[in-house]
N, C-alpha and C. Protein backbone atom coordinates (compact mmCIF):
# COMPACT_ATOMS: atom_id res chain seq x y z
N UNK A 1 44.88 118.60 17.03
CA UNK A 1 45.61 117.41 16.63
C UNK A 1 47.09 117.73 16.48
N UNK A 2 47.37 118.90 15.85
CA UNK A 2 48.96 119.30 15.78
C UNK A 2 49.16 119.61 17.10
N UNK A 3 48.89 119.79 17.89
CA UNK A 3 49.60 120.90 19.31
C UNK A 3 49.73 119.42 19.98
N UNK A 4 48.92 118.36 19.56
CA UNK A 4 48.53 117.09 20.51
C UNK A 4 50.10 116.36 20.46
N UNK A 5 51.11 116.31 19.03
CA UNK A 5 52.03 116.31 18.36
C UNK A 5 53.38 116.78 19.55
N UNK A 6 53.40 117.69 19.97
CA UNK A 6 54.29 118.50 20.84
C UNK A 6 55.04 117.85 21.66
N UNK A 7 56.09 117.59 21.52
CA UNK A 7 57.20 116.98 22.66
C UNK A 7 58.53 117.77 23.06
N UNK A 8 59.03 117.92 23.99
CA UNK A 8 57.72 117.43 25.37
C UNK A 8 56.51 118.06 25.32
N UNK A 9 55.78 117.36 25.82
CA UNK A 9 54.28 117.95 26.27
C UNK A 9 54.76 118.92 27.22
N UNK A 10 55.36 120.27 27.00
CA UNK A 10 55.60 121.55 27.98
C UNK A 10 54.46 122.60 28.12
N UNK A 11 53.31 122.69 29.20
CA UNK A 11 52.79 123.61 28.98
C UNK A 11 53.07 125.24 28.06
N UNK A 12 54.49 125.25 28.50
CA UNK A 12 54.77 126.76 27.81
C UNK A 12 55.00 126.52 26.33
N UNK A 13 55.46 125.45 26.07
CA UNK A 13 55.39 125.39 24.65
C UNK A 13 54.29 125.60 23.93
N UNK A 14 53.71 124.20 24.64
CA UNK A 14 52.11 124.33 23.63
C UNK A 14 51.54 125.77 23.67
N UNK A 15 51.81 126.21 24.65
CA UNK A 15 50.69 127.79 24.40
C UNK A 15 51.16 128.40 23.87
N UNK A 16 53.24 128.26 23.36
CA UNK A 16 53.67 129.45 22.18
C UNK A 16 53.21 129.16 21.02
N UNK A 17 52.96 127.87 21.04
CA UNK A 17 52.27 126.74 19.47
C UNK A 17 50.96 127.46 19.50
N UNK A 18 50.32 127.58 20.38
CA UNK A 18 48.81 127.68 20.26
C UNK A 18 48.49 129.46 20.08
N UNK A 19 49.59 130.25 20.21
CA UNK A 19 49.49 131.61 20.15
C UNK A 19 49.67 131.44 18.36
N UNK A 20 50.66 131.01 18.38
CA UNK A 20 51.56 131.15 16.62
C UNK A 20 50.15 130.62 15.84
N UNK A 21 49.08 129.40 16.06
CA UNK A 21 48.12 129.01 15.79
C UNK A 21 46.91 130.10 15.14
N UNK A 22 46.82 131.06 16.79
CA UNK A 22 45.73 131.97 16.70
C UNK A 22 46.31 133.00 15.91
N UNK A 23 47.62 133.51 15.43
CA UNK A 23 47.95 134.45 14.55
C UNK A 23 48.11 133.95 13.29
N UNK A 24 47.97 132.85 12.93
CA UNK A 24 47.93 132.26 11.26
C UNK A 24 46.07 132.25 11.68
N UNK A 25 45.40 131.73 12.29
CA UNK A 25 43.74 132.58 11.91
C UNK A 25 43.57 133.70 11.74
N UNK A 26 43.51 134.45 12.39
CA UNK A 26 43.83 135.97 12.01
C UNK A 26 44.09 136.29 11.24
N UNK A 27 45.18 136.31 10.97
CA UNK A 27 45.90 136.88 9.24
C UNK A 27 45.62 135.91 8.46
N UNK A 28 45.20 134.41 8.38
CA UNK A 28 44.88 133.52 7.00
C UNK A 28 45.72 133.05 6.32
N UNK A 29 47.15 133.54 7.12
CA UNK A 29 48.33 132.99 6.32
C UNK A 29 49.64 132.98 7.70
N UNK A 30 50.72 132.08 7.07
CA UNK A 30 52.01 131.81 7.84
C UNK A 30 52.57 131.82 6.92
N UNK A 31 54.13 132.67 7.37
CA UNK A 31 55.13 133.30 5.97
C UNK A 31 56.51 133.00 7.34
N UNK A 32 57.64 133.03 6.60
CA UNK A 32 58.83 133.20 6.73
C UNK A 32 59.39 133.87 6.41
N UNK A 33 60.48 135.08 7.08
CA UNK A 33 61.46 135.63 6.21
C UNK A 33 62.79 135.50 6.23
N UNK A 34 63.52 135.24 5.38
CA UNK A 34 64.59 134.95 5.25
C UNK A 34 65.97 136.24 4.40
N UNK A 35 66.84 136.33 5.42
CA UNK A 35 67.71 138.11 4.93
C UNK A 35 68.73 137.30 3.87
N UNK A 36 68.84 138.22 3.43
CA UNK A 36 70.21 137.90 2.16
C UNK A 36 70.69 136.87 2.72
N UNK A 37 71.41 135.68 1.94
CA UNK A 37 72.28 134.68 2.25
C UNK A 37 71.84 133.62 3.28
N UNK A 38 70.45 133.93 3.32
CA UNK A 38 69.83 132.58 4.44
C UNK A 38 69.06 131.84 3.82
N UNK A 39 69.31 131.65 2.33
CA UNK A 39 68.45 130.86 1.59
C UNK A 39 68.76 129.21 2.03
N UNK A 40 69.95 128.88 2.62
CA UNK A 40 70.32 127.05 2.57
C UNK A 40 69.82 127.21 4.20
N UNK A 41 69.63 128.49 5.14
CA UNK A 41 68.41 127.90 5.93
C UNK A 41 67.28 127.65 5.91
N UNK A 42 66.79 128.64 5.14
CA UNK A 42 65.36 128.22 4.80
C UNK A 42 65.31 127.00 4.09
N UNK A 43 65.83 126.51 3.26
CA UNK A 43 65.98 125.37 2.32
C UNK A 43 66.16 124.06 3.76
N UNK A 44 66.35 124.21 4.60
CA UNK A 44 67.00 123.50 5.67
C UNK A 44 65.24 123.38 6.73
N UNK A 45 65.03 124.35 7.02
CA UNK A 45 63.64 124.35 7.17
C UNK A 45 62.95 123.70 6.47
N UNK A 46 62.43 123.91 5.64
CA UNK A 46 61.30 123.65 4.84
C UNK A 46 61.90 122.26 4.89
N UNK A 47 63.00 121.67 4.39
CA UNK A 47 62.88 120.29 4.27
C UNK A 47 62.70 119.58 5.69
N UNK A 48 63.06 120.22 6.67
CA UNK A 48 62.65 119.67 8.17
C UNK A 48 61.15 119.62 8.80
N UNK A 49 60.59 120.64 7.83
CA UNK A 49 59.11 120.93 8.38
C UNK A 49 58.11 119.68 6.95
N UNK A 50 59.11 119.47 6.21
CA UNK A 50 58.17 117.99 4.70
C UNK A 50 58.49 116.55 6.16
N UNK A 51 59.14 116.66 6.48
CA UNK A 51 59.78 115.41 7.01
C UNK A 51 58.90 115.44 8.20
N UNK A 52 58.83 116.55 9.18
CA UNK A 52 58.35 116.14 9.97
C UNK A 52 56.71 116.12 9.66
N UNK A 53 56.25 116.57 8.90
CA UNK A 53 54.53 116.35 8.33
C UNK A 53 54.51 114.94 7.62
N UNK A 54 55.62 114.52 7.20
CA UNK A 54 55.33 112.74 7.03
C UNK A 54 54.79 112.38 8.08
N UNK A 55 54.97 112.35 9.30
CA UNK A 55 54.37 111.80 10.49
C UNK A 55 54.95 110.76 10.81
N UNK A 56 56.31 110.21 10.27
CA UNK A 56 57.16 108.75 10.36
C UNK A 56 58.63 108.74 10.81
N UNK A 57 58.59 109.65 11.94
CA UNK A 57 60.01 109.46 12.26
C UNK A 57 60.16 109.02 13.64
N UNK A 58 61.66 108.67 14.20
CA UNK A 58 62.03 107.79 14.72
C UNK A 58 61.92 109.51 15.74
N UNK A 59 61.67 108.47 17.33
CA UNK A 59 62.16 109.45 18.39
C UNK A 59 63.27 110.42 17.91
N UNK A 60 64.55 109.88 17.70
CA UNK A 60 66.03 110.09 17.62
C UNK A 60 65.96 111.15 16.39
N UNK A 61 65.05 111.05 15.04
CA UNK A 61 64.88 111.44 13.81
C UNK A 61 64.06 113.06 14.18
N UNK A 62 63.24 112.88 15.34
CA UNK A 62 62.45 114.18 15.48
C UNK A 62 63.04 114.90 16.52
N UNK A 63 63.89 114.43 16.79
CA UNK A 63 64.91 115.71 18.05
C UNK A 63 65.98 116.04 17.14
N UNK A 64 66.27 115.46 16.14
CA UNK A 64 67.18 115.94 14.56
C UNK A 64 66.62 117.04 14.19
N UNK A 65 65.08 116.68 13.58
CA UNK A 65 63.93 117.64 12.70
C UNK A 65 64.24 118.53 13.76
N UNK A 66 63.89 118.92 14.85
CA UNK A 66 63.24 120.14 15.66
C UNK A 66 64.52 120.99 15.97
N UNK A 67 65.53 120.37 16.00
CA UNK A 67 66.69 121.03 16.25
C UNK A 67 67.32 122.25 15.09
């Protein structure tokens, strides 16, 4: 259902989605790391990754998020 999500529908994408997929089974977990002074990216992330799990954005709003 998430990979179904994927725009464009790029074969090579979905299968980097679907690799990143099979390594959060594996390990049971997905982590981020972030080096000294990249905290307002991560903060920048995470609020891009709440927004886009609303599931309510505009075409224009999710080429914002993904960017």
């Amino acid at each position: 259902r998430w990979l179904a999500k994927v725009t464009p529908h790029d074969p090579e994408l979905v299968a980097c989605y679907r690799k990143r997929l099979d390594t959060v089974a594996a390990n049971g977990v997905a982590l981020s790391l972030v080096g000294p002074g990249a905290r307002a990216d991560y903060d920048r992330m995470h609020d891009a990754l709440a927004e886009y799990a609303s599931g309510e954005l505009t075409p224009a709003r999710e080429r914002a998020v993904r960017s």
